[in-house]
PDB file of N, CA and C in Angstrom:
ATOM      1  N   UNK A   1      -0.370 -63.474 122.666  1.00  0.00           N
ATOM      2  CA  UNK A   1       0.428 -63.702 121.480  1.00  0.00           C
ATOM      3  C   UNK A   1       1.802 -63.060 121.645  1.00  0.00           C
ATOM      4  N   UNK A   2       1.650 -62.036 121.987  1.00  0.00           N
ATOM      5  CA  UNK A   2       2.935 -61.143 122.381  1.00  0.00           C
ATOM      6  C   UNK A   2       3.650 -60.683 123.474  1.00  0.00           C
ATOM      7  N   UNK A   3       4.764 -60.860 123.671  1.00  0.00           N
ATOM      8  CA  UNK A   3       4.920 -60.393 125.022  1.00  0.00           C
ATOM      9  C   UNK A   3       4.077 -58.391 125.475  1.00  0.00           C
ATOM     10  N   UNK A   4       4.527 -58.252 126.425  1.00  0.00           N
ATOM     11  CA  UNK A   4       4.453 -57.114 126.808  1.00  0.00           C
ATOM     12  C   UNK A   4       5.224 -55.500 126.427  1.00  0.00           C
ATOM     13  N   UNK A   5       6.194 -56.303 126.262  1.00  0.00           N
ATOM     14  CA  UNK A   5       7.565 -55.545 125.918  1.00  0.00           C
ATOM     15  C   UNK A   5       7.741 -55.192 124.272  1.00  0.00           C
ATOM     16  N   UNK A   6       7.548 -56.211 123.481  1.00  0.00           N
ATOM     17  CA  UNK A   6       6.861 -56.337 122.007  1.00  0.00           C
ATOM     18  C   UNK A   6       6.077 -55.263 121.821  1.00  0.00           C
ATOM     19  N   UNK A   7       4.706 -55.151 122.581  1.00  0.00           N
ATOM     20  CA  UNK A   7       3.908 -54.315 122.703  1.00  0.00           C
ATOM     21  C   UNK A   7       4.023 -52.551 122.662  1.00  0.00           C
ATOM     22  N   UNK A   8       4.922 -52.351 123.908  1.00  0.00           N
ATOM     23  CA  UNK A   8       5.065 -51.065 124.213  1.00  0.00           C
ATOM     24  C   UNK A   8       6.385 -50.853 123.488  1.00  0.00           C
ATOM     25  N   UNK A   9       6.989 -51.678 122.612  1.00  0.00           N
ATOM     26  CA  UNK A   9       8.287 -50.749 121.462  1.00  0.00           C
ATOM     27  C   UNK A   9       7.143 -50.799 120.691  1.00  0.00           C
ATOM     28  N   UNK A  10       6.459 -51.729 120.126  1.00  0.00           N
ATOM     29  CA  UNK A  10       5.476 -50.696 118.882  1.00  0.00           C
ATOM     30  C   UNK A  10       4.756 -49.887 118.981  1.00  0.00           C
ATOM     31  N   UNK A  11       4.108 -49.784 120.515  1.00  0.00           N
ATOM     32  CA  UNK A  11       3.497 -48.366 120.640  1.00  0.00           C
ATOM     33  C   UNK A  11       4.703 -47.361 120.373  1.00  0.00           C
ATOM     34  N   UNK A  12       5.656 -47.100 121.397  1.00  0.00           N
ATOM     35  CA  UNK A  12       6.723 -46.198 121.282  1.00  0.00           C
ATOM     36  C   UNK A  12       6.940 -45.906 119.795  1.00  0.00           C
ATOM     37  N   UNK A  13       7.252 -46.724 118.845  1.00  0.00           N
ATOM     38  CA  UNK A  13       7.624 -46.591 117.178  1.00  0.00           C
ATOM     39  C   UNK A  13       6.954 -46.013 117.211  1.00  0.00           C
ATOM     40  N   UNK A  14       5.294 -46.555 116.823  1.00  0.00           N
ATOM     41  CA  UNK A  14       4.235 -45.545 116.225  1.00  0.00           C
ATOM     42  C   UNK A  14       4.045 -44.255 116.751  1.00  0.00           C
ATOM     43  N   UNK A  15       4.290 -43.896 118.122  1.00  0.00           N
ATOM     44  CA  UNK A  15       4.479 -42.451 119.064  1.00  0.00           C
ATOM     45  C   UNK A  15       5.675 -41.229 117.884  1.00  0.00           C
ATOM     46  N   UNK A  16       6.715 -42.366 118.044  1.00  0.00           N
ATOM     47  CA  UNK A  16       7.632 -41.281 117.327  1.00  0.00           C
ATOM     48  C   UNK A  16       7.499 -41.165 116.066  1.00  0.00           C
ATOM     49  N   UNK A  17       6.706 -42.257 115.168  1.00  0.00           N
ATOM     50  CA  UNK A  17       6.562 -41.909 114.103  1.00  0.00           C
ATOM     51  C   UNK A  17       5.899 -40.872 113.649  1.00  0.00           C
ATOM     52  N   UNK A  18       4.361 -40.595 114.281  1.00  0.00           N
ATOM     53  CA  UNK A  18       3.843 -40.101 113.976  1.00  0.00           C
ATOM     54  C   UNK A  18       3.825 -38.718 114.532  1.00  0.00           C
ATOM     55  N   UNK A  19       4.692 -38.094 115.626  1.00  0.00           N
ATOM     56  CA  UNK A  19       5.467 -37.366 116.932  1.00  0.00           C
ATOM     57  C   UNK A  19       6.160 -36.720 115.267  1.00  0.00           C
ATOM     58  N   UNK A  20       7.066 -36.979 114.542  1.00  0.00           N
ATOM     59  CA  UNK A  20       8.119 -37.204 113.736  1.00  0.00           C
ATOM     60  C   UNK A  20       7.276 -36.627 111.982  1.00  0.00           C
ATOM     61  N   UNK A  21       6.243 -37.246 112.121  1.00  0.00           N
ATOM     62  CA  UNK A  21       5.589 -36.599 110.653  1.00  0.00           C
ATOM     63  C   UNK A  21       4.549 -35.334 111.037  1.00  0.00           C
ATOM     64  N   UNK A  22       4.349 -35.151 112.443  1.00  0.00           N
ATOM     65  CA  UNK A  22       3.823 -34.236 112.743  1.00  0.00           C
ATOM     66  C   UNK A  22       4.528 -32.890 112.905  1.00  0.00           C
ATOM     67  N   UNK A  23       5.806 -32.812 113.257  1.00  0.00           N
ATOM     68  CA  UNK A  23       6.362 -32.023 113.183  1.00  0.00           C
ATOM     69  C   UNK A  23       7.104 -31.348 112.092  1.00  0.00           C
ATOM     70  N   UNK A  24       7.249 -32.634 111.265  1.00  0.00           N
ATOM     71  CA  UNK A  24       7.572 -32.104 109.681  1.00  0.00           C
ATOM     72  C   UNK A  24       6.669 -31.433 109.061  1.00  0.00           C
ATOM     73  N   UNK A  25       5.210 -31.436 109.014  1.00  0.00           N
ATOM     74  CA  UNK A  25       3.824 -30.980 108.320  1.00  0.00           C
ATOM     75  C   UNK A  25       4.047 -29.557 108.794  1.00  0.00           C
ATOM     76  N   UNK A  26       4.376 -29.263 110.429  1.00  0.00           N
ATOM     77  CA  UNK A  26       4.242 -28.415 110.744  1.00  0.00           C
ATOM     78  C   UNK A  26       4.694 -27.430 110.597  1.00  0.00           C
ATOM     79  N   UNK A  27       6.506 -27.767 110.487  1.00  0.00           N
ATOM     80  CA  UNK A  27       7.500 -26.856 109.883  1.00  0.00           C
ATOM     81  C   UNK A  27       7.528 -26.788 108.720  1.00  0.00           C
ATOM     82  N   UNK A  28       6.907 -27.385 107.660  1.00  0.00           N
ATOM     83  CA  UNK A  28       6.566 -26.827 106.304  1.00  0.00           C
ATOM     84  C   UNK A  28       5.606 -26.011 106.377  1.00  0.00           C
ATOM     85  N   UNK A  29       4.574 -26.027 107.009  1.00  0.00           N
ATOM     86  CA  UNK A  29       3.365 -25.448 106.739  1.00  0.00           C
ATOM     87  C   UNK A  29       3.580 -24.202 107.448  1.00  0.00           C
ATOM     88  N   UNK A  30       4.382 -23.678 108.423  1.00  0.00           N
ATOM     89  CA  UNK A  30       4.890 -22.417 108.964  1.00  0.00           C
ATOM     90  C   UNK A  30       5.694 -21.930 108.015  1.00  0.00           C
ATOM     91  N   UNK A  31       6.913 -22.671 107.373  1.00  0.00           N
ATOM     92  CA  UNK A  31       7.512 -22.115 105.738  1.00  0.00           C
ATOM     93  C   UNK A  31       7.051 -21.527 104.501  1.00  0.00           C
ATOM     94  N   UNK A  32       5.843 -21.764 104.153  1.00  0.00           N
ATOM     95  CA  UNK A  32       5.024 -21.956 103.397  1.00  0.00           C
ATOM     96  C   UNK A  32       4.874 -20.623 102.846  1.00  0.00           C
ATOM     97  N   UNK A  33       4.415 -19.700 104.361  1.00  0.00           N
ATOM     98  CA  UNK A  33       4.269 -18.766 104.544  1.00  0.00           C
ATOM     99  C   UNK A  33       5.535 -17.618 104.309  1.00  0.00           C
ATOM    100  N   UNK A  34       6.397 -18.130 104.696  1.00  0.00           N
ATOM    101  CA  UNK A  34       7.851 -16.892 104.548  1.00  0.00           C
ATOM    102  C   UNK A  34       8.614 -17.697 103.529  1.00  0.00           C
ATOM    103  N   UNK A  35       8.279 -17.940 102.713  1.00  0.00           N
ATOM    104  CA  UNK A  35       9.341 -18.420 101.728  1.00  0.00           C
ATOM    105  C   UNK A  35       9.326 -17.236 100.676  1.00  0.00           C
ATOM    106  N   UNK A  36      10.668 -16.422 100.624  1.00  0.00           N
ATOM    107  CA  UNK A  36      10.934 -15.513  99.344  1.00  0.00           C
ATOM    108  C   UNK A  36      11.008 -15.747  98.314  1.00  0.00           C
ATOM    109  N   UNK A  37      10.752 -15.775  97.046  1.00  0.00           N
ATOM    110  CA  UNK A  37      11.477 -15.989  95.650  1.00  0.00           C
ATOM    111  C   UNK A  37      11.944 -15.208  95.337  1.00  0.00           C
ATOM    112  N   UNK A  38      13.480 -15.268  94.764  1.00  0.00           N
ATOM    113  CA  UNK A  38      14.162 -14.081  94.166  1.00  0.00           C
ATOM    114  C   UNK A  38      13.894 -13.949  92.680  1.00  0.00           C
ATOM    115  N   UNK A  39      13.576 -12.936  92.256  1.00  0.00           N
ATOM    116  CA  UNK A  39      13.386 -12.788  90.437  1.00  0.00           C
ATOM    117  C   UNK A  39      14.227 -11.625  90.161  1.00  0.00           C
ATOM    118  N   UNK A  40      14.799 -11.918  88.866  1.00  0.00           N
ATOM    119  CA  UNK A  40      15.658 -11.074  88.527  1.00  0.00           C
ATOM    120  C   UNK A  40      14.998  -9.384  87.871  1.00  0.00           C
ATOM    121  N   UNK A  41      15.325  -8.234  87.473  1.00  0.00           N
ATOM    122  CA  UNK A  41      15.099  -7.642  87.071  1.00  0.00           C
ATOM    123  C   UNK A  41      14.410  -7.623  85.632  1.00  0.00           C
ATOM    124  N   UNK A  42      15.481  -8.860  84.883  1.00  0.00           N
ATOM    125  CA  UNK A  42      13.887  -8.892  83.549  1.00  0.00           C
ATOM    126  C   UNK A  42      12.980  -9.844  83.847  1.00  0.00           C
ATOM    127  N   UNK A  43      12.823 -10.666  84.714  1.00  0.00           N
ATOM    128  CA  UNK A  43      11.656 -11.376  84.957  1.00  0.00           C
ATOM    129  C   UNK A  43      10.315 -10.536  85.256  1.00  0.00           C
ATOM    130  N   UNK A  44      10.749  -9.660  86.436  1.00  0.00           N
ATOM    131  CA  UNK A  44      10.011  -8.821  86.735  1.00  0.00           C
ATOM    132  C   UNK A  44       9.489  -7.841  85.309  1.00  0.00           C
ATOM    133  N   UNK A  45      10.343  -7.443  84.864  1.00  0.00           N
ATOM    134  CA  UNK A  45      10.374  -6.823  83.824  1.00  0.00           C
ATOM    135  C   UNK A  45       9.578  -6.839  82.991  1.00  0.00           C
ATOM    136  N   UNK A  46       8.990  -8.821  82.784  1.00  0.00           N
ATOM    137  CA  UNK A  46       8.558  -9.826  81.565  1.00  0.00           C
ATOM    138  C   UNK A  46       7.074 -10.240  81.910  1.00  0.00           C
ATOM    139  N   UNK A  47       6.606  -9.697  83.161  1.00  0.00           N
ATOM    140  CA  UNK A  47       5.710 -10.244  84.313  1.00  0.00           C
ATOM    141  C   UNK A  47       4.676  -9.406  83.479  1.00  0.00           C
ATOM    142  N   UNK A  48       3.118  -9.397  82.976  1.00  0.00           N
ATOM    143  CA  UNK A  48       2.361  -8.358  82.845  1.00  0.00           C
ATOM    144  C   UNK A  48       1.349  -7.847  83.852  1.00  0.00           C
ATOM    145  N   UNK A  49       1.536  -8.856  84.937  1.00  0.00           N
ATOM    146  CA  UNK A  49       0.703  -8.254  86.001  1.00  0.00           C
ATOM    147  C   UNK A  49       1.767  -8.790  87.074  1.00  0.00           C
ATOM    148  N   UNK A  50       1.991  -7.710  87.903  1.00  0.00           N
ATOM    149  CA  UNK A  50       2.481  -8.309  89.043  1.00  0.00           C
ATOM    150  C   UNK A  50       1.687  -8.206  90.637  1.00  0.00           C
ATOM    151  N   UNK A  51       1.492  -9.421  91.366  1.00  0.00           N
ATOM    152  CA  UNK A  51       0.787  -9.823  92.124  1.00  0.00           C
ATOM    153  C   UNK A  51       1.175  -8.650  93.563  1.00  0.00           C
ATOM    154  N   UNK A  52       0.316  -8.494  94.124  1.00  0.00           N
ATOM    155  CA  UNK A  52       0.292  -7.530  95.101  1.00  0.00           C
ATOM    156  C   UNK A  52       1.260  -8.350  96.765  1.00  0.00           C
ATOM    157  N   UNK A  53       2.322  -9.519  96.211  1.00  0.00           N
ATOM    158  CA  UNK A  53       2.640 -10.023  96.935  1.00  0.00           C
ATOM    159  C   UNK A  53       4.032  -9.283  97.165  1.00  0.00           C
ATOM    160  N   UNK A  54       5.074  -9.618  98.052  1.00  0.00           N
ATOM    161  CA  UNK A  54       6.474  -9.216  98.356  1.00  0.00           C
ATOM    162  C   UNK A  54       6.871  -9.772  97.287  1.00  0.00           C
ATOM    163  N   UNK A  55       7.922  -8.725  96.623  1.00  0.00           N
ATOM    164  CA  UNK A  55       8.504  -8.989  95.665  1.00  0.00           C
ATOM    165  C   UNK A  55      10.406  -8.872  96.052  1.00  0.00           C
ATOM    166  N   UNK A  56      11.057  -9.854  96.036  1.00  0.00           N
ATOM    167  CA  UNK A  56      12.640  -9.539  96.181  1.00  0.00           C
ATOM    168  C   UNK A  56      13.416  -9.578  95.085  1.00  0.00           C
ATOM    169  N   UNK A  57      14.005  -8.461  94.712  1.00  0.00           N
ATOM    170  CA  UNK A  57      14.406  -8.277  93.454  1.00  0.00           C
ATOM    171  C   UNK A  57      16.136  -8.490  93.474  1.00  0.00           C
ATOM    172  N   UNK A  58      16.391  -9.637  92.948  1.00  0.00           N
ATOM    173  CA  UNK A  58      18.062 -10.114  93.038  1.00  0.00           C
ATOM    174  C   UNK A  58      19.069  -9.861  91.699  1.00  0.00           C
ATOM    175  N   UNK A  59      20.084  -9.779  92.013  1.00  0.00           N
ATOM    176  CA  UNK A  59      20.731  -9.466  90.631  1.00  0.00           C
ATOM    177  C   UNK A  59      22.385  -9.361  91.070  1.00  0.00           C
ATOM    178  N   UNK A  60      23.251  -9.131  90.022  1.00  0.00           N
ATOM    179  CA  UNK A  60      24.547  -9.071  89.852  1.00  0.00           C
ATOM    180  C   UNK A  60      24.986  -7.904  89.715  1.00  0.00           C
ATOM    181  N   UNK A  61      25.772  -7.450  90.346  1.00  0.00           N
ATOM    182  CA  UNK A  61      26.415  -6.025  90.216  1.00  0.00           C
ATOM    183  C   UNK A  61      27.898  -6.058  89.525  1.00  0.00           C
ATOM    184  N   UNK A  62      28.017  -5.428  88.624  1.00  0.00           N
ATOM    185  CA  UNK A  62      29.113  -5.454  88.004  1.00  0.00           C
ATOM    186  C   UNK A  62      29.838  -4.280  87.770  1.00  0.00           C
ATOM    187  N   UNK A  63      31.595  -4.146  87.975  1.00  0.00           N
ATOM    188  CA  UNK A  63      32.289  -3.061  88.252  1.00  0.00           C
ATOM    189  C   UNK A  63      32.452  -2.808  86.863  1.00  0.00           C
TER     190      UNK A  63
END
């Protein structure tokens, strides 16, 4: 039905496609892990339990 050539670009596509969503899953799922949230001082403040996780505490300094 098809040539040969037909053949091996849709293998190739599907290679990089899936080459291409594999590596995206992957670099999220390594992110996942080190992603900071910054909360401000009254958030923290407003929190009644705070989780035994890293906490980065961001804010504005003013002269």
């Amino acid at each position: 039905m098809y040539g040969r050539k037909v053949k091996l670009r849709f293998l190739f596509v599907v290679i990089i496609l899936i080459t291409l969503i594999l590596t995206t899953f992957l670099i999220l799922k390594s992110l996942e892990e080190n992603v900071v949230y910054f909360q401000s001082p009254t958030e923290i403040k407003s929190l009644s339990e705070i989780d035994k996780s890293k906490i980065r505490v961001g804010g504005m300094v003013k002269k």
